[in-house]
C-alpha atoms as a PDB file:
ATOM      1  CA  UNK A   1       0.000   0.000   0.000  1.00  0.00           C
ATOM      2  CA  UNK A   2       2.436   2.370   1.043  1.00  0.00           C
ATOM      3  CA  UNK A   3       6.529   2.525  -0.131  1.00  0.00           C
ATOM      4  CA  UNK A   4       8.585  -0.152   2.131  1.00  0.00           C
ATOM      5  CA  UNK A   5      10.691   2.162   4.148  1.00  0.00           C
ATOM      6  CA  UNK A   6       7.274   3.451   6.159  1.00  0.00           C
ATOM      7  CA  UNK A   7       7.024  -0.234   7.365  1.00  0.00           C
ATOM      8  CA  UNK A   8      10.560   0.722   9.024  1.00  0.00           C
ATOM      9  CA  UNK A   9      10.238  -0.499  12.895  1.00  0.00           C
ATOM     10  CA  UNK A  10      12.874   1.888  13.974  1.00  0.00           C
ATOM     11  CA  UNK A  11      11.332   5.154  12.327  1.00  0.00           C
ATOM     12  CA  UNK A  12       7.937   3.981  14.370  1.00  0.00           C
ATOM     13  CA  UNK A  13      10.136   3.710  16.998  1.00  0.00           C
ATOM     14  CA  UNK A  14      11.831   7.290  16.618  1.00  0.00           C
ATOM     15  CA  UNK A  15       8.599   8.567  15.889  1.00  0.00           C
ATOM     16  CA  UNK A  16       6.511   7.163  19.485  1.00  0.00           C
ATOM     17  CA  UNK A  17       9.749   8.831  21.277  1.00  0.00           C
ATOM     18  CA  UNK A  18       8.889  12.492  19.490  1.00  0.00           C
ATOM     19  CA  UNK A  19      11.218  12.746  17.375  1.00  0.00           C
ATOM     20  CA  UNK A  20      10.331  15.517  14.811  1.00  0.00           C
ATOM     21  CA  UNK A  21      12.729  14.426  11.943  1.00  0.00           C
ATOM     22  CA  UNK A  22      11.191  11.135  12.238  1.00  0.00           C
ATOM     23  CA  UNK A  23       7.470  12.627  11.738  1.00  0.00           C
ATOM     24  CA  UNK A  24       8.471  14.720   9.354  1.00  0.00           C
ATOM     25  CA  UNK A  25       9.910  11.576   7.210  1.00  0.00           C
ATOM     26  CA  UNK A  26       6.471   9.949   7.742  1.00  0.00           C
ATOM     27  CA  UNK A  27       4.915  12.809   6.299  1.00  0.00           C
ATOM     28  CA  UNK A  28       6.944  12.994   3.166  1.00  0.00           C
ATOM     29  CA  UNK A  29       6.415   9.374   2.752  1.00  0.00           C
ATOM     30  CA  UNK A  30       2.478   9.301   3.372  1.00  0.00           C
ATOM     31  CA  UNK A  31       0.898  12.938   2.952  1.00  0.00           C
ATOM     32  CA  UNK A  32      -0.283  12.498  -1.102  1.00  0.00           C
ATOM     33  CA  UNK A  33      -1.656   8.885  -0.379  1.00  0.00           C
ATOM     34  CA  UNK A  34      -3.687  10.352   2.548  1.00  0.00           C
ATOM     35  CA  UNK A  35      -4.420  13.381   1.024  1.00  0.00           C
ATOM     36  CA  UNK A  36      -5.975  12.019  -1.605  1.00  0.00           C
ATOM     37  CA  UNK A  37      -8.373   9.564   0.567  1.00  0.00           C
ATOM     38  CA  UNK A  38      -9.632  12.470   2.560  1.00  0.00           C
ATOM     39  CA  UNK A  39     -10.019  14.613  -0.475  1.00  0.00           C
ATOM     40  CA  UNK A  40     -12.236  11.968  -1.725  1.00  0.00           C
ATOM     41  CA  UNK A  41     -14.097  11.619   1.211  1.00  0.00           C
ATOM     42  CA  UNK A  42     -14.516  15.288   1.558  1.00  0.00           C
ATOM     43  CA  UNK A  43     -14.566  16.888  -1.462  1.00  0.00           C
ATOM     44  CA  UNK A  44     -13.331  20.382  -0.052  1.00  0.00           C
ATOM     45  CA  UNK A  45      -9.586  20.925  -0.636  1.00  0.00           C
ATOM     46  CA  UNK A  46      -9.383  23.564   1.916  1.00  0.00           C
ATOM     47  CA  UNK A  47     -11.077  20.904   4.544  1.00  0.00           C
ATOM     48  CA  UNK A  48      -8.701  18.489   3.293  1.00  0.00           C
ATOM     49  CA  UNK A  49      -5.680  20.376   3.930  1.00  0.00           C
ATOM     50  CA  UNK A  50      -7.125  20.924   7.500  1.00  0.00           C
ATOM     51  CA  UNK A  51      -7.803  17.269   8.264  1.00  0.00           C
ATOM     52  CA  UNK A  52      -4.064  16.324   6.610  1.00  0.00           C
ATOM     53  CA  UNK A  53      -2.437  18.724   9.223  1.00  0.00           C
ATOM     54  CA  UNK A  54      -4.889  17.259  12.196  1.00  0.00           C
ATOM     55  CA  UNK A  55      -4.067  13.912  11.239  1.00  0.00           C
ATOM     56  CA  UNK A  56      -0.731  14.350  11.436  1.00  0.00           C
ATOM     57  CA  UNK A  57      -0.411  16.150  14.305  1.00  0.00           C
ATOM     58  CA  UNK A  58      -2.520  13.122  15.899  1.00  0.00           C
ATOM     59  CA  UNK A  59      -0.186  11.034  14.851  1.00  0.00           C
ATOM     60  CA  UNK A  60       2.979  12.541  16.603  1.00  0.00           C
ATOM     61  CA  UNK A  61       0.622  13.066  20.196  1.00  0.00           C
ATOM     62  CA  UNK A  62      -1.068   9.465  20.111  1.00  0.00           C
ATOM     63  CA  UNK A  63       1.845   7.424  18.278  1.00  0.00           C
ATOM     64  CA  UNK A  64       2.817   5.641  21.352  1.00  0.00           C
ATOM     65  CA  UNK A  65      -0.958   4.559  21.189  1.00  0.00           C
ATOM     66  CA  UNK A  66       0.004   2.342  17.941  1.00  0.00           C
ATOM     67  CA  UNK A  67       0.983  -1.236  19.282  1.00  0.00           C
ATOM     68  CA  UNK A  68       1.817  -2.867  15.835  1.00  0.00           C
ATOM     69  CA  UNK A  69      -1.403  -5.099  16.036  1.00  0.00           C
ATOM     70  CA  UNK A  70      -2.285  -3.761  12.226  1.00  0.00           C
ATOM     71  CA  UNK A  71      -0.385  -2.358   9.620  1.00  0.00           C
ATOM     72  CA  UNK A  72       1.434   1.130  10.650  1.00  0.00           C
ATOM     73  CA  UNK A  73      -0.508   2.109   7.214  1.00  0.00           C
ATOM     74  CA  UNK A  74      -4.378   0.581   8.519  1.00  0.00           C
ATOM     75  CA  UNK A  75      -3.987   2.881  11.306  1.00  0.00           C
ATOM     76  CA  UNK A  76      -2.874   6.183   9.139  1.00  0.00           C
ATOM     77  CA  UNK A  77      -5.788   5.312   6.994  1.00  0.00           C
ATOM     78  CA  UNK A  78      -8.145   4.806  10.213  1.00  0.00           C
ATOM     79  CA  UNK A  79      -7.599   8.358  11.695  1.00  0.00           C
ATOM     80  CA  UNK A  80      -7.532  10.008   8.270  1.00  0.00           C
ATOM     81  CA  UNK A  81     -11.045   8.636   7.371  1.00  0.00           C
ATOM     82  CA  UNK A  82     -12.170   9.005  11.114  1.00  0.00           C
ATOM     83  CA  UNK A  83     -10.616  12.849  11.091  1.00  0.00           C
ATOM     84  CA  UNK A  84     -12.683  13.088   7.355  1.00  0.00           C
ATOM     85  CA  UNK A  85     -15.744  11.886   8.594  1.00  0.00           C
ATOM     86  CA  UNK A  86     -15.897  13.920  11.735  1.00  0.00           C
ATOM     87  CA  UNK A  87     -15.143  16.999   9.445  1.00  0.00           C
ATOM     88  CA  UNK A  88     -18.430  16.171   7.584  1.00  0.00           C
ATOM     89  CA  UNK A  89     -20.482  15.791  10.791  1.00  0.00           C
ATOM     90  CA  UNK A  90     -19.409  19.317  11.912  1.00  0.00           C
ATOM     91  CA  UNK A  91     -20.329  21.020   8.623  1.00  0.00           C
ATOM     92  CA  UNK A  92     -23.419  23.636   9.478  1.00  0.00           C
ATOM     93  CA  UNK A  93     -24.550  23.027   5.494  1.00  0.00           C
ATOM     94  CA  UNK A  94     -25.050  19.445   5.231  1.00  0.00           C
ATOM     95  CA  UNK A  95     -25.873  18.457   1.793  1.00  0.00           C
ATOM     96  CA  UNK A  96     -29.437  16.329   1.433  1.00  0.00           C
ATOM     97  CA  UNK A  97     -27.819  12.961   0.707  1.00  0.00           C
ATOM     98  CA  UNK A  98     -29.664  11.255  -2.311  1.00  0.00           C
ATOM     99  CA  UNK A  99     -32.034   8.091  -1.864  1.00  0.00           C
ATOM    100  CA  UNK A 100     -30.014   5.188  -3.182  1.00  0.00           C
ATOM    101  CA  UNK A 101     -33.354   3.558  -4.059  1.00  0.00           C
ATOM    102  CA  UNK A 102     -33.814   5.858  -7.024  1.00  0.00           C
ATOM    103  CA  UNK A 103     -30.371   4.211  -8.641  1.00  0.00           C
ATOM    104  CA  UNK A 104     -30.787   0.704  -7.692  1.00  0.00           C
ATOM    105  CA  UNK A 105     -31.946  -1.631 -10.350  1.00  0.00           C
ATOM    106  CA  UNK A 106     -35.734  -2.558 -10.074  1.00  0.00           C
ATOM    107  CA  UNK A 107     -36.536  -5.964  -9.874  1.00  0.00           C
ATOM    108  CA  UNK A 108     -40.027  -7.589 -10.052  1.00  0.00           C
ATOM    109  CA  UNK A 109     -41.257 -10.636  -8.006  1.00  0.00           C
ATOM    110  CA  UNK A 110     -39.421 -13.002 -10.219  1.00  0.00           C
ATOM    111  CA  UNK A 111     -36.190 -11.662 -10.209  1.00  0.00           C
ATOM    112  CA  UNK A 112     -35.735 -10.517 -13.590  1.00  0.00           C
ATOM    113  CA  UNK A 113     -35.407  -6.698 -13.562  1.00  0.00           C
ATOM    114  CA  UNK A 114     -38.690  -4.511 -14.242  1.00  0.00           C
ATOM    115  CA  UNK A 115     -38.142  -2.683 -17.161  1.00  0.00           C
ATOM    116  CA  UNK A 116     -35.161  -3.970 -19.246  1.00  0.00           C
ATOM    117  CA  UNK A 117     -31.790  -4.958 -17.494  1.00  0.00           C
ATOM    118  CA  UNK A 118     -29.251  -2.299 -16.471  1.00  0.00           C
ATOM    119  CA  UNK A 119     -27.472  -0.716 -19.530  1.00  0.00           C
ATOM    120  CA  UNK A 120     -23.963  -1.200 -20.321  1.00  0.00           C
ATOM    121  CA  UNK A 121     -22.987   2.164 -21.080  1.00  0.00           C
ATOM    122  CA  UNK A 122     -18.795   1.830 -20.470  1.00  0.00           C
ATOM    123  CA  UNK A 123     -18.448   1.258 -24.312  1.00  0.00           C
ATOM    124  CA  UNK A 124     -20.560   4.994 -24.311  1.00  0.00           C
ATOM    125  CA  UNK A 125     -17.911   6.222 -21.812  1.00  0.00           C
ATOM    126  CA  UNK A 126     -15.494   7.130 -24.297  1.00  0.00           C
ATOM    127  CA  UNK A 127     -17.267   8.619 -27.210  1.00  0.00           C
ATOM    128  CA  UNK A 128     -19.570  10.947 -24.784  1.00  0.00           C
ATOM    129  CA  UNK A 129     -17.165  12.004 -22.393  1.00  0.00           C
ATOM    130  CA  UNK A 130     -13.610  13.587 -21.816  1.00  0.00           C
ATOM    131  CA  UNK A 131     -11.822  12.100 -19.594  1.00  0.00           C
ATOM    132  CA  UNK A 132     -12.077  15.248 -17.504  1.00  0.00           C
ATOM    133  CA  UNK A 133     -15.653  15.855 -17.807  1.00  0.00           C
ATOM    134  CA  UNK A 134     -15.996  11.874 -16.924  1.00  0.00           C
ATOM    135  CA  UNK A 135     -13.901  12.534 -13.386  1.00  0.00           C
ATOM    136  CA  UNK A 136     -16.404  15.508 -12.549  1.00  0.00           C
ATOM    137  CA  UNK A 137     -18.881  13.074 -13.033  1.00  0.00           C
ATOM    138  CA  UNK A 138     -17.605  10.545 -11.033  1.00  0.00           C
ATOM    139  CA  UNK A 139     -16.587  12.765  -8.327  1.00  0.00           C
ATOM    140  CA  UNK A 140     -19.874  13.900  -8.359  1.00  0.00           C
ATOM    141  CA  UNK A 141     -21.594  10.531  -8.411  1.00  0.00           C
ATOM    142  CA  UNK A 142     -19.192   9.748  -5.086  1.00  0.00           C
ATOM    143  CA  UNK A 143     -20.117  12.701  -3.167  1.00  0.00           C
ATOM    144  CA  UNK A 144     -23.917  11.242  -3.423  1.00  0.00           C
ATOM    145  CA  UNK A 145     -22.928   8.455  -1.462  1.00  0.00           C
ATOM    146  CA  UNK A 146     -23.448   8.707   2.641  1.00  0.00           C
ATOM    147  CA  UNK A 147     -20.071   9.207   4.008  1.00  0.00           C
ATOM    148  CA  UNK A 148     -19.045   6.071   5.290  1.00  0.00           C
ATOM    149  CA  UNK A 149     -20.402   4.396   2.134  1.00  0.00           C
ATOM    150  CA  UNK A 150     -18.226   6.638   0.236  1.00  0.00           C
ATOM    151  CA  UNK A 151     -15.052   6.304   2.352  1.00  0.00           C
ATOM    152  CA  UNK A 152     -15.720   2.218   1.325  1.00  0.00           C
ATOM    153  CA  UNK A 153     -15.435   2.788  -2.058  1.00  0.00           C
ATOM    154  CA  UNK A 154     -12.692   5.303  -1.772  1.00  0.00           C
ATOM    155  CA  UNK A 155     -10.622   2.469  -0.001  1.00  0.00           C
ATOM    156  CA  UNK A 156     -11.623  -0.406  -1.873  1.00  0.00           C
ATOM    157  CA  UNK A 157     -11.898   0.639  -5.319  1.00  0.00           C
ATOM    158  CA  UNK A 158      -9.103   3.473  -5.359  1.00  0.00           C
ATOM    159  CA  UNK A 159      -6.833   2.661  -2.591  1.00  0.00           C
ATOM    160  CA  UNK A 160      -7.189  -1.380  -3.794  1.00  0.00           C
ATOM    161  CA  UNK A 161      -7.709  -2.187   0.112  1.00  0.00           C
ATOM    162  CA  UNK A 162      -8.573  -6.042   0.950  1.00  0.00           C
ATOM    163  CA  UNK A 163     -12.277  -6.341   2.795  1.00  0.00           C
ATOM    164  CA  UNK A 164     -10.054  -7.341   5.898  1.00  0.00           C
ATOM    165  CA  UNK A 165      -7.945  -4.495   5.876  1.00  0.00           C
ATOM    166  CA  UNK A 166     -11.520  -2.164   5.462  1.00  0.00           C
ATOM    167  CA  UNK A 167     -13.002  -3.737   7.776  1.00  0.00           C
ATOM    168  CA  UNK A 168      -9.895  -3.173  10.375  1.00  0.00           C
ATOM    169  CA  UNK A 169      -9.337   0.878   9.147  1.00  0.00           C
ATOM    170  CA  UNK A 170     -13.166   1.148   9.729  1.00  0.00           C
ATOM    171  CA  UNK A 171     -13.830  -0.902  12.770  1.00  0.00           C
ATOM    172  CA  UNK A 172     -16.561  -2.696  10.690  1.00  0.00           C
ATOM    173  CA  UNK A 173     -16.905  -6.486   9.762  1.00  0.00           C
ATOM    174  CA  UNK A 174     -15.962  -8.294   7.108  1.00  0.00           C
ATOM    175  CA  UNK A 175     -19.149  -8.699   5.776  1.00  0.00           C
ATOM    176  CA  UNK A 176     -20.848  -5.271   6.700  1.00  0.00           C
ATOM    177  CA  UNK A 177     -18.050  -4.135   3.993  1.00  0.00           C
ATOM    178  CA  UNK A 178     -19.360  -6.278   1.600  1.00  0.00           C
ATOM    179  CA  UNK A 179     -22.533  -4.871   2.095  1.00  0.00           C
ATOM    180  CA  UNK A 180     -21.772  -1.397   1.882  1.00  0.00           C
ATOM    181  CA  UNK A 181     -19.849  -1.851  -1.131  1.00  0.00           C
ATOM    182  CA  UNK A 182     -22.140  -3.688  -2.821  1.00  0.00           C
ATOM    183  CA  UNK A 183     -24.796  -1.704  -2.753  1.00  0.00           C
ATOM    184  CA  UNK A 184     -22.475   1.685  -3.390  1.00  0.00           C
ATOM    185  CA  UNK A 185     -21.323  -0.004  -6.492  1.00  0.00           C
ATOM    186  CA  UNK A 186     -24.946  -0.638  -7.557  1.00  0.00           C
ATOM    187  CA  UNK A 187     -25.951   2.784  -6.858  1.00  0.00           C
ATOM    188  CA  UNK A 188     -22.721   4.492  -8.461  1.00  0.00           C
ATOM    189  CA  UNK A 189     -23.186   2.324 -11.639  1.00  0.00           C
ATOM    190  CA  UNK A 190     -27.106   3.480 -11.771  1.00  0.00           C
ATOM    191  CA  UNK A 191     -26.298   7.137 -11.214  1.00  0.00           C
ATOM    192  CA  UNK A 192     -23.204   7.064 -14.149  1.00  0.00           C
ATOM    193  CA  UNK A 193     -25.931   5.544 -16.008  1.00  0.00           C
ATOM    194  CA  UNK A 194     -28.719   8.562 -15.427  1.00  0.00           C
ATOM    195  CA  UNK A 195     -25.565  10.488 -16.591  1.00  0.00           C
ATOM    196  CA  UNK A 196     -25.076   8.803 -19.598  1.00  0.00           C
ATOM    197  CA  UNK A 197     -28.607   9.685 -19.997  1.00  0.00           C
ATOM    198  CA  UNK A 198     -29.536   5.830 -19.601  1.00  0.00           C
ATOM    199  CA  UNK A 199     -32.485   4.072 -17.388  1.00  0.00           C
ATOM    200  CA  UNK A 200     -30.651   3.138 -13.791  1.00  0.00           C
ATOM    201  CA  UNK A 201     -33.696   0.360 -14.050  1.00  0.00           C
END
């Protein structure tokens, strides 16, 4: 996940007995990765920047709090999603978060979907979209998933994080990850699709 020389036992070790060079190293070596996860979560750079410099600064006060049980990088991850999340709860503007049941796929009592099955628009992807006008769109099919939703995908699908190692960084089981993601990639594939100007049904 992260370049070998994080992994380093004695820069932990220099690090939980405050030394600064030792932080700082860390930082060099893990402040785009995390950036980018709490961007992702967020959405806001200026929040992000915030969160990046709490994070880290948690990090140098509670580092003796890391006991080695995960990965050095599952618990980086775990206070930069926990740090991103809490950020969203204190927002005064919350936006309305979007029904997922209007971008599921409708099925009928048999199984078989409703209308006609869900579209496969990726072969549209290309002839319809930029590639920069398709990352607004994705970024803007992310934000409509709930936070913790979104910081699943962000992990799993961008950060190429194992179930386990989700389920660890977000204190949640194995299988309430597969649930989440399952139904965020449902409702991220229907709401590309309304994009695409397709049925999500």
């Amino acid at each position: 996940l992260f370049s070998t020389p994080g992994h380093d036992p004695a820069l932990i070790e220099r690090l939980q007995a405050g030394d600064h060079e030792a932080l700082e190293t860390i930082v060099h070596l893990y402040s785009t990765k995390l950036y980018n996860v709490a961007q992702r979560i967020l959405g806001e750079s200026a929040d992000t920047e915030e969160v990046i410099q709490d994070v880290f600064w948690t990090v140098f006060r509670k580092a003796k709090t890391f006991q080695g049980n995960s990965r050095f990088s599952t618990w980086l991850y775990r206070l930069t999603v926990n740090e991103a999340l809490g950020k969203i709860r204190r927002r005064k503007n919350q936006k309305r978060e979007i029904e997922y049941q209007e971008y599921l796929p409708k099925f009928g009592d048999d199984g078989h979907h409703r209308e006609r099955p869900v579209v496969d628009w990726s072969d549209s992807l290309d002839r319809s979209y930029a590639k920069q006008e398709m990352q607004r769109v994705v970024k803007a099919a992310l934000d409509g998933l709930k936070p913790l939703d979104r910081s699943v995908v962000v992990l799993s699908d961008l950060e190429g994080l194992s179930d386990k190692e989700i389920a660890k960084t977000l204190q949640l089981t194995v299988s309430a990850v597969k649930t989440r993601l399952h139904r965020a990639r449902l409702f991220l594939r229907g709401k590309l699709a309304s994009y695409l100007g397709h049925s999500a049904a």
